[in-house]
PDB file of N, CA and C in Angstrom:
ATOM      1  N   UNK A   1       0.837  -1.188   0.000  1.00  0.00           N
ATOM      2  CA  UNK A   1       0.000   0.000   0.000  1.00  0.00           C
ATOM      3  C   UNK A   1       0.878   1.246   0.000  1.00  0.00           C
ATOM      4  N   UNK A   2       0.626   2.159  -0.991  1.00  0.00           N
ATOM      5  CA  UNK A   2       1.226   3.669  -0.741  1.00  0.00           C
ATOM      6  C   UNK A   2       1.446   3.856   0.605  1.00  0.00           C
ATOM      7  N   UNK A   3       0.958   3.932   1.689  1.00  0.00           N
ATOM      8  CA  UNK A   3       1.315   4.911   2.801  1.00  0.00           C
ATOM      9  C   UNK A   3       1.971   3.880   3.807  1.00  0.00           C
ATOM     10  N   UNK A   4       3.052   2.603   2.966  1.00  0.00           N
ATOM     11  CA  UNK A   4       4.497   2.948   3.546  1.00  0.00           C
ATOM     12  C   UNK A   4       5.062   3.259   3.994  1.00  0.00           C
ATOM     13  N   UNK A   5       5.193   4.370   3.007  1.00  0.00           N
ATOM     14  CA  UNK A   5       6.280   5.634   3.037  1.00  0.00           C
ATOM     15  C   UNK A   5       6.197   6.418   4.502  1.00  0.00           C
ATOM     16  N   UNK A   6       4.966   6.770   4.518  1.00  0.00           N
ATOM     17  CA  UNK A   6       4.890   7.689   6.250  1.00  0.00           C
ATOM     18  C   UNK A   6       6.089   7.385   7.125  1.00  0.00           C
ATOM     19  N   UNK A   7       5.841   6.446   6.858  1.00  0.00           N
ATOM     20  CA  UNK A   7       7.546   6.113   8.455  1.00  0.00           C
ATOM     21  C   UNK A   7       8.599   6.116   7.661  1.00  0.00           C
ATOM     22  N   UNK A   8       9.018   6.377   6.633  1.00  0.00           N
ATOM     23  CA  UNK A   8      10.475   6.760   6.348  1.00  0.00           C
ATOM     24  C   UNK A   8      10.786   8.003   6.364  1.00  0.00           C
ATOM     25  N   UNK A   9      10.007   9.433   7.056  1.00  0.00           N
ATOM     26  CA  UNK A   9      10.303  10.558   7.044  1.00  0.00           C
ATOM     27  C   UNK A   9      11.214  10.806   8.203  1.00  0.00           C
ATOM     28  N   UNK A  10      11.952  11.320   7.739  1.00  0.00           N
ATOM     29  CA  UNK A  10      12.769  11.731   9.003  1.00  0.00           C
ATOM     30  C   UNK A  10      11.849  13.121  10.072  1.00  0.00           C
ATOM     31  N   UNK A  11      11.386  12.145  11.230  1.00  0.00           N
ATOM     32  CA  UNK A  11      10.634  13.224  12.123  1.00  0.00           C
ATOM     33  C   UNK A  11      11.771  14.151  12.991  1.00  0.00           C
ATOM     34  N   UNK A  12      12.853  14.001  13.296  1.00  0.00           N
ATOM     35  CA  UNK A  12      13.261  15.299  13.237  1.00  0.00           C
ATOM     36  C   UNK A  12      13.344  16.497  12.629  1.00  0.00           C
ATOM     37  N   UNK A  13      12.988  16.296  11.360  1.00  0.00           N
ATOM     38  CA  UNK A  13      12.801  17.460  10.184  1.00  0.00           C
ATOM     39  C   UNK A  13      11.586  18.159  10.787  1.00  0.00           C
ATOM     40  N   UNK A  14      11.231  17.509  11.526  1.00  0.00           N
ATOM     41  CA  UNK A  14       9.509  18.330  12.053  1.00  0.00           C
ATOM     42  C   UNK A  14       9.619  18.907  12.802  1.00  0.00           C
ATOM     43  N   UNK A  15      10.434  18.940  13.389  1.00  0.00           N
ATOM     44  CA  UNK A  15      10.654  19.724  15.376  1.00  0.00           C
ATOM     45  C   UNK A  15       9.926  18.714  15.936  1.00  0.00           C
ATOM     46  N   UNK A  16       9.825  18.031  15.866  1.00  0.00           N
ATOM     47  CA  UNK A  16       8.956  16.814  16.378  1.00  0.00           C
ATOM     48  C   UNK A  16       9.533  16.550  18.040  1.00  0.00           C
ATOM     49  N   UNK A  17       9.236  17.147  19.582  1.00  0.00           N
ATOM     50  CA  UNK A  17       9.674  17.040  20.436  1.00  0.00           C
ATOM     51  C   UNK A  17       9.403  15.911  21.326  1.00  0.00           C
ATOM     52  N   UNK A  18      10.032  15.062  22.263  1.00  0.00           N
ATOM     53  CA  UNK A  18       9.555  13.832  22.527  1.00  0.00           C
ATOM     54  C   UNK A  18       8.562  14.257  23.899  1.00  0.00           C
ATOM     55  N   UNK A  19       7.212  13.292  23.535  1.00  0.00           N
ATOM     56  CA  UNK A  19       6.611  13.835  25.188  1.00  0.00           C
ATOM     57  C   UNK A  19       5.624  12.491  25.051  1.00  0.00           C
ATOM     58  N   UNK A  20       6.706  11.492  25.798  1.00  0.00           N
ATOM     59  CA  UNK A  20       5.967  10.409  26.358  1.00  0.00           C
ATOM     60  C   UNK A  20       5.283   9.680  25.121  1.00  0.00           C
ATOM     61  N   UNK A  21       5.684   9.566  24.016  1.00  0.00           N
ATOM     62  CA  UNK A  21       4.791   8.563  22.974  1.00  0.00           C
ATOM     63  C   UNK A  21       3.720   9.401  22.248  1.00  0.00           C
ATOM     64  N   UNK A  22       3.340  10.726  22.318  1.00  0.00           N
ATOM     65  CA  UNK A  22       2.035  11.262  22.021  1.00  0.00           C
ATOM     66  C   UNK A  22       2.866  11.069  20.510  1.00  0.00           C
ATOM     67  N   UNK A  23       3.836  11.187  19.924  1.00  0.00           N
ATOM     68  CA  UNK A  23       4.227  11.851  18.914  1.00  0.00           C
ATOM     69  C   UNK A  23       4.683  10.624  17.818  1.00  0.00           C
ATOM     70  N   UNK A  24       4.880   9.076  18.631  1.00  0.00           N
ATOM     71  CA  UNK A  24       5.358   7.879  18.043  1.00  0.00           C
ATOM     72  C   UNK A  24       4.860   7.381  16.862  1.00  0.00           C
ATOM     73  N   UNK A  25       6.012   7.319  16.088  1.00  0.00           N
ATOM     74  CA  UNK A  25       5.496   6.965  14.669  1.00  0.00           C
ATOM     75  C   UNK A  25       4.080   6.068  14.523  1.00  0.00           C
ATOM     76  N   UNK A  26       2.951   5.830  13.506  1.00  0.00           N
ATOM     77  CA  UNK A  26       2.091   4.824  13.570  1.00  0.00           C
ATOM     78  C   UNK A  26       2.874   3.898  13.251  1.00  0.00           C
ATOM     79  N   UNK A  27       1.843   2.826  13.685  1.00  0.00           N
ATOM     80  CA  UNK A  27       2.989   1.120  13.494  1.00  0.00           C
ATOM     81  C   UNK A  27       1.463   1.044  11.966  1.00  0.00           C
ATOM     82  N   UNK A  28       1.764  -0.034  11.359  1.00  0.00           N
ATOM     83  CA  UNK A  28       1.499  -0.625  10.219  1.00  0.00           C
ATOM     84  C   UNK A  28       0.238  -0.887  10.705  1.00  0.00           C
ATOM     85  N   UNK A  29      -0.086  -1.864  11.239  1.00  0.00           N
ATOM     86  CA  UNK A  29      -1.636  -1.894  12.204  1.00  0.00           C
ATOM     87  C   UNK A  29      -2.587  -0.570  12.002  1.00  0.00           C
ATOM     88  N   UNK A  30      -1.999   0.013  12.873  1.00  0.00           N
ATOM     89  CA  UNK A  30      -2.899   1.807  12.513  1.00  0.00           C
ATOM     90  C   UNK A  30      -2.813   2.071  11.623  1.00  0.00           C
ATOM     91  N   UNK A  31      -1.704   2.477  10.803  1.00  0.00           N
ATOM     92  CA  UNK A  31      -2.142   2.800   9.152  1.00  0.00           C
ATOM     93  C   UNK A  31      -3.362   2.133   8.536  1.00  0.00           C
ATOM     94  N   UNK A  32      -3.200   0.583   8.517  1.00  0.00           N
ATOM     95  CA  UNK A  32      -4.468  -0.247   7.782  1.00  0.00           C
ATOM     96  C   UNK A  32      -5.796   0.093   8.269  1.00  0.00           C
ATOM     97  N   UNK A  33      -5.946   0.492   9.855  1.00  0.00           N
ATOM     98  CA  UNK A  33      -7.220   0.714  10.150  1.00  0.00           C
ATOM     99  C   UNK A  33      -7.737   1.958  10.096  1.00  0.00           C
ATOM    100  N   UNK A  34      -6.381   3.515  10.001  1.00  0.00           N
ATOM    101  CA  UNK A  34      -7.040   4.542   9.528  1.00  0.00           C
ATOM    102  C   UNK A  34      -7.297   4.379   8.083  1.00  0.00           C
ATOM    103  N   UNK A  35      -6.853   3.447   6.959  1.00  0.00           N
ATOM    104  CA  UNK A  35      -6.620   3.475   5.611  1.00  0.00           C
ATOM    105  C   UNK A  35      -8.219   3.146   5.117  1.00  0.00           C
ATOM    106  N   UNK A  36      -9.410   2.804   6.137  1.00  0.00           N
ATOM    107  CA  UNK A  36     -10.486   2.405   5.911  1.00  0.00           C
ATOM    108  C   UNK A  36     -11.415   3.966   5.897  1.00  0.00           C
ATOM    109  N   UNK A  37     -10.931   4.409   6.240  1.00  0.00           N
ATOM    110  CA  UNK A  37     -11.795   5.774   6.159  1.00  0.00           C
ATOM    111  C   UNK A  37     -11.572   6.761   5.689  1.00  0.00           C
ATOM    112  N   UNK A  38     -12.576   7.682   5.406  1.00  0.00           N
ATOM    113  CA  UNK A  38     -12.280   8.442   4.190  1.00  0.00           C
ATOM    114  C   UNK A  38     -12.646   9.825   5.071  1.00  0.00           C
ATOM    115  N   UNK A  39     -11.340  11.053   4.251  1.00  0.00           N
ATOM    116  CA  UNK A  39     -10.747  12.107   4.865  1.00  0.00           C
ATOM    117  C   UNK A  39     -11.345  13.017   4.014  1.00  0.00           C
ATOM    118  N   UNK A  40     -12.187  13.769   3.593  1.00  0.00           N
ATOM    119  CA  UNK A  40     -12.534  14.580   2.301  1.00  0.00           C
ATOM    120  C   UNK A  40     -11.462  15.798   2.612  1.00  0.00           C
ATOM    121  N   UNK A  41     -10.920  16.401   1.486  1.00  0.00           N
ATOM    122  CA  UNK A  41     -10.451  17.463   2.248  1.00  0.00           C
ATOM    123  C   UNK A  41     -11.160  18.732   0.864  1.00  0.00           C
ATOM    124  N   UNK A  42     -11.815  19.767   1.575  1.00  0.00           N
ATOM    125  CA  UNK A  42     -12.183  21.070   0.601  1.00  0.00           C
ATOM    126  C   UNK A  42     -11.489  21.840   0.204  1.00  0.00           C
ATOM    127  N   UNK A  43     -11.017  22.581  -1.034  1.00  0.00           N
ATOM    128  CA  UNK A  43     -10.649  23.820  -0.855  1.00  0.00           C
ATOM    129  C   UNK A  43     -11.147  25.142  -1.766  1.00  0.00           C
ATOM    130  N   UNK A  44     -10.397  26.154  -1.324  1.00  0.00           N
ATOM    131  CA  UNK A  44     -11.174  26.990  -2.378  1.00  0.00           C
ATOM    132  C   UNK A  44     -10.297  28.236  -2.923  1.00  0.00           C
ATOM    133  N   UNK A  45     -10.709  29.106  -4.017  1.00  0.00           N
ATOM    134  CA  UNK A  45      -9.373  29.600  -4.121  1.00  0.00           C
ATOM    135  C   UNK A  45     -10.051  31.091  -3.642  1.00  0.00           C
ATOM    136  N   UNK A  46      -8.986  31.830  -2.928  1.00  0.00           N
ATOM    137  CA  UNK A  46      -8.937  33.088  -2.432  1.00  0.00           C
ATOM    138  C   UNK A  46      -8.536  34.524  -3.431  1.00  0.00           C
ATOM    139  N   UNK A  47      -9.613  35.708  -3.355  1.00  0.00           N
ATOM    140  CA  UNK A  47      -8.954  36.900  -3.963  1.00  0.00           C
ATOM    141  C   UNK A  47      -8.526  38.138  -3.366  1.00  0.00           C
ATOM    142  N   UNK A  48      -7.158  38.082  -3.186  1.00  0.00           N
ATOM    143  CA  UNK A  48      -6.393  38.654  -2.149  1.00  0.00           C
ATOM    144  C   UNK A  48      -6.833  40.737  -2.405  1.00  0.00           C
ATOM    145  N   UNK A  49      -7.383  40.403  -3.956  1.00  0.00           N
ATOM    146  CA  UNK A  49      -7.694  41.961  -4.567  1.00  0.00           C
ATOM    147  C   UNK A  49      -8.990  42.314  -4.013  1.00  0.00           C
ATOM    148  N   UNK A  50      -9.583  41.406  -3.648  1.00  0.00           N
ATOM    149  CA  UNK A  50     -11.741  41.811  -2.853  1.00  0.00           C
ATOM    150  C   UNK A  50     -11.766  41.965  -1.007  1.00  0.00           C
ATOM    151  N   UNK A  51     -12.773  42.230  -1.276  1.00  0.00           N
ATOM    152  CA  UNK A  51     -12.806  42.410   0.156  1.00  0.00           C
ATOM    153  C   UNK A  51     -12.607  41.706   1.172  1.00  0.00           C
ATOM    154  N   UNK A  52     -12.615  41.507   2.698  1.00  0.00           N
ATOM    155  CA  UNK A  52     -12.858  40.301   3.404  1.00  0.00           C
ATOM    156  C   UNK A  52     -14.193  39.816   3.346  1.00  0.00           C
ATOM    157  N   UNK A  53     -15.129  40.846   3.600  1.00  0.00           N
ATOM    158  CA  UNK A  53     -16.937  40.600   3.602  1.00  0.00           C
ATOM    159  C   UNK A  53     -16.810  39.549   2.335  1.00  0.00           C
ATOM    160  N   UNK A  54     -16.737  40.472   1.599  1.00  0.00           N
ATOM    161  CA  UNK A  54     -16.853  39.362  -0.325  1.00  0.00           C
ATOM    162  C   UNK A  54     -16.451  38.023   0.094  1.00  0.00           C
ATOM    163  N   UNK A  55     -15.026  37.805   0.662  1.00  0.00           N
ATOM    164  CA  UNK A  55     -14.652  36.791   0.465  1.00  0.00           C
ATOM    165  C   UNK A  55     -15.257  35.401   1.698  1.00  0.00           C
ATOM    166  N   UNK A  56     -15.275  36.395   3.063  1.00  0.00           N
ATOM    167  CA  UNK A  56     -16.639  35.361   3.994  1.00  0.00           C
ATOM    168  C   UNK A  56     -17.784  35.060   3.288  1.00  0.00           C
ATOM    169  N   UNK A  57     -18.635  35.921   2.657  1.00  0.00           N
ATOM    170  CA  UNK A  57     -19.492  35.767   2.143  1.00  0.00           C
ATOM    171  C   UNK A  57     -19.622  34.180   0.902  1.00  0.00           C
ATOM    172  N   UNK A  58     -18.902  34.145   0.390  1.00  0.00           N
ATOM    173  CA  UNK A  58     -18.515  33.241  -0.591  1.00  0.00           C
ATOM    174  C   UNK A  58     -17.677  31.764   0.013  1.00  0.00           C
ATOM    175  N   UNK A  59     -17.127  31.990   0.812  1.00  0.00           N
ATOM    176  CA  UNK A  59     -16.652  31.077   1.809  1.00  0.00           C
ATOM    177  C   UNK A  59     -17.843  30.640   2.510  1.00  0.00           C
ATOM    178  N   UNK A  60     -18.917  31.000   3.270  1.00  0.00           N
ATOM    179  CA  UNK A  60     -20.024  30.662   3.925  1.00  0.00           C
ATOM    180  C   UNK A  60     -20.885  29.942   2.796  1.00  0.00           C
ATOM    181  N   UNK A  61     -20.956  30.199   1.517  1.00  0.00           N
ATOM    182  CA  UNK A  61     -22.222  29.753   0.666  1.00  0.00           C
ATOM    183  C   UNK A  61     -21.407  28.080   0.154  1.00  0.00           C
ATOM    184  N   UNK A  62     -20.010  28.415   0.587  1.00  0.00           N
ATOM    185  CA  UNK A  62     -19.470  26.704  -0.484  1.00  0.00           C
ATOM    186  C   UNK A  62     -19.531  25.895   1.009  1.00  0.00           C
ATOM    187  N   UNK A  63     -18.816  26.699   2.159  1.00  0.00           N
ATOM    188  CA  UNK A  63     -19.213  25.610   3.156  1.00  0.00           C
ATOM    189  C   UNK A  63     -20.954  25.270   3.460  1.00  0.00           C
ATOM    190  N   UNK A  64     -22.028  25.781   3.450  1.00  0.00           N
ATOM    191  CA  UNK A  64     -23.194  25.840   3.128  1.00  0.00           C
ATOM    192  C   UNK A  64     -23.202  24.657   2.018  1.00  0.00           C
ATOM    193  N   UNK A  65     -23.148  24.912   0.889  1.00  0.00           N
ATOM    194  CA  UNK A  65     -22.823  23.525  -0.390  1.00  0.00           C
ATOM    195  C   UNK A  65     -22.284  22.301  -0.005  1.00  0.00           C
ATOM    196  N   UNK A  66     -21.280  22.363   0.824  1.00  0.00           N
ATOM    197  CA  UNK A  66     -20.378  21.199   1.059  1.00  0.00           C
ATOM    198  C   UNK A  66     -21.430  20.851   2.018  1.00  0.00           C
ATOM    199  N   UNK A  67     -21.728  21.301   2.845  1.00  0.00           N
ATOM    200  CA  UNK A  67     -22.851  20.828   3.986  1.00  0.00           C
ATOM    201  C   UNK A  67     -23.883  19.685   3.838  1.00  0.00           C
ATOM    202  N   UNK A  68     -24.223  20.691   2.785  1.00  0.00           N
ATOM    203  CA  UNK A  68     -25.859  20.257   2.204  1.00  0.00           C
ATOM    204  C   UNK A  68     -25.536  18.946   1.030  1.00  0.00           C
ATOM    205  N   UNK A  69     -24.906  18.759   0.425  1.00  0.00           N
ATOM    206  CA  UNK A  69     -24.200  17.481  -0.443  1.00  0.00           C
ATOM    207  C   UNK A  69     -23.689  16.506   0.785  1.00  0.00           C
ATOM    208  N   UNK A  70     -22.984  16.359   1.738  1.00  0.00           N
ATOM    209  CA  UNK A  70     -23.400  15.518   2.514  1.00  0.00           C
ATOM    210  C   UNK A  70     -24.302  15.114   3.309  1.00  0.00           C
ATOM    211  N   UNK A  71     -25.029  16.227   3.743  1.00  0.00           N
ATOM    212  CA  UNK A  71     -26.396  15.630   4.365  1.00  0.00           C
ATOM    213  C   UNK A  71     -27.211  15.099   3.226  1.00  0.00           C
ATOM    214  N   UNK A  72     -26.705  15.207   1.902  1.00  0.00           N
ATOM    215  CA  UNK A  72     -27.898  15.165   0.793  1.00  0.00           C
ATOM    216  C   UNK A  72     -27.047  13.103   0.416  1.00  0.00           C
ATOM    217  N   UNK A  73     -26.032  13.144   0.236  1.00  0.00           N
ATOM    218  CA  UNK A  73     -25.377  11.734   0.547  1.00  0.00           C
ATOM    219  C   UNK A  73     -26.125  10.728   1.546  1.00  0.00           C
ATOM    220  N   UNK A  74     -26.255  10.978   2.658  1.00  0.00           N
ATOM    221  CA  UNK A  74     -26.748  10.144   4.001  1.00  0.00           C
ATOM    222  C   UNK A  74     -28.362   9.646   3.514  1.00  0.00           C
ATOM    223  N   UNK A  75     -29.028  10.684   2.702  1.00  0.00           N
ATOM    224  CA  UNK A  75     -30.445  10.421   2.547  1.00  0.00           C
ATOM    225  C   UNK A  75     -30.748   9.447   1.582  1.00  0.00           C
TER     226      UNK A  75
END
């Protein structure tokens, strides 16, 4: 499976600080059982030239969309 790779990163590159295991690589086990579920991720593109209002405004109507397409999924 692709996500392998995850544990060959070197986590010092992260600042990755040690505190008791919170931070311990996943073992192979956890990978397979997060690998069952699904992560949607949204995005959207920003216009740094409009307003903030404009741009909440338009941000509220796609999260609104994204909303309503999954509650509209479940039915």
């Amino acid at each position: 499976m692709k996500w392998f790779y995850l544990g060959k990163w070197d986590r010092n590159l992260w600042n990755v600080q040690p505190d008791g295991g919170v931070t311990a690589k996943l073992t192979v086990e956890q990978l397979k059982q997060f690998a069952q579920f699904h992560y949607p991720v949204h995005a959207m593109g920003y216009n740094w030239l409009q307003s903030n209002a404009l741009s909440v405004d338009r941000l509220e109507k796609r999260v609104d969309e994204i909303i309503r397409s999954w509650l509209d999924r479940k039915q």
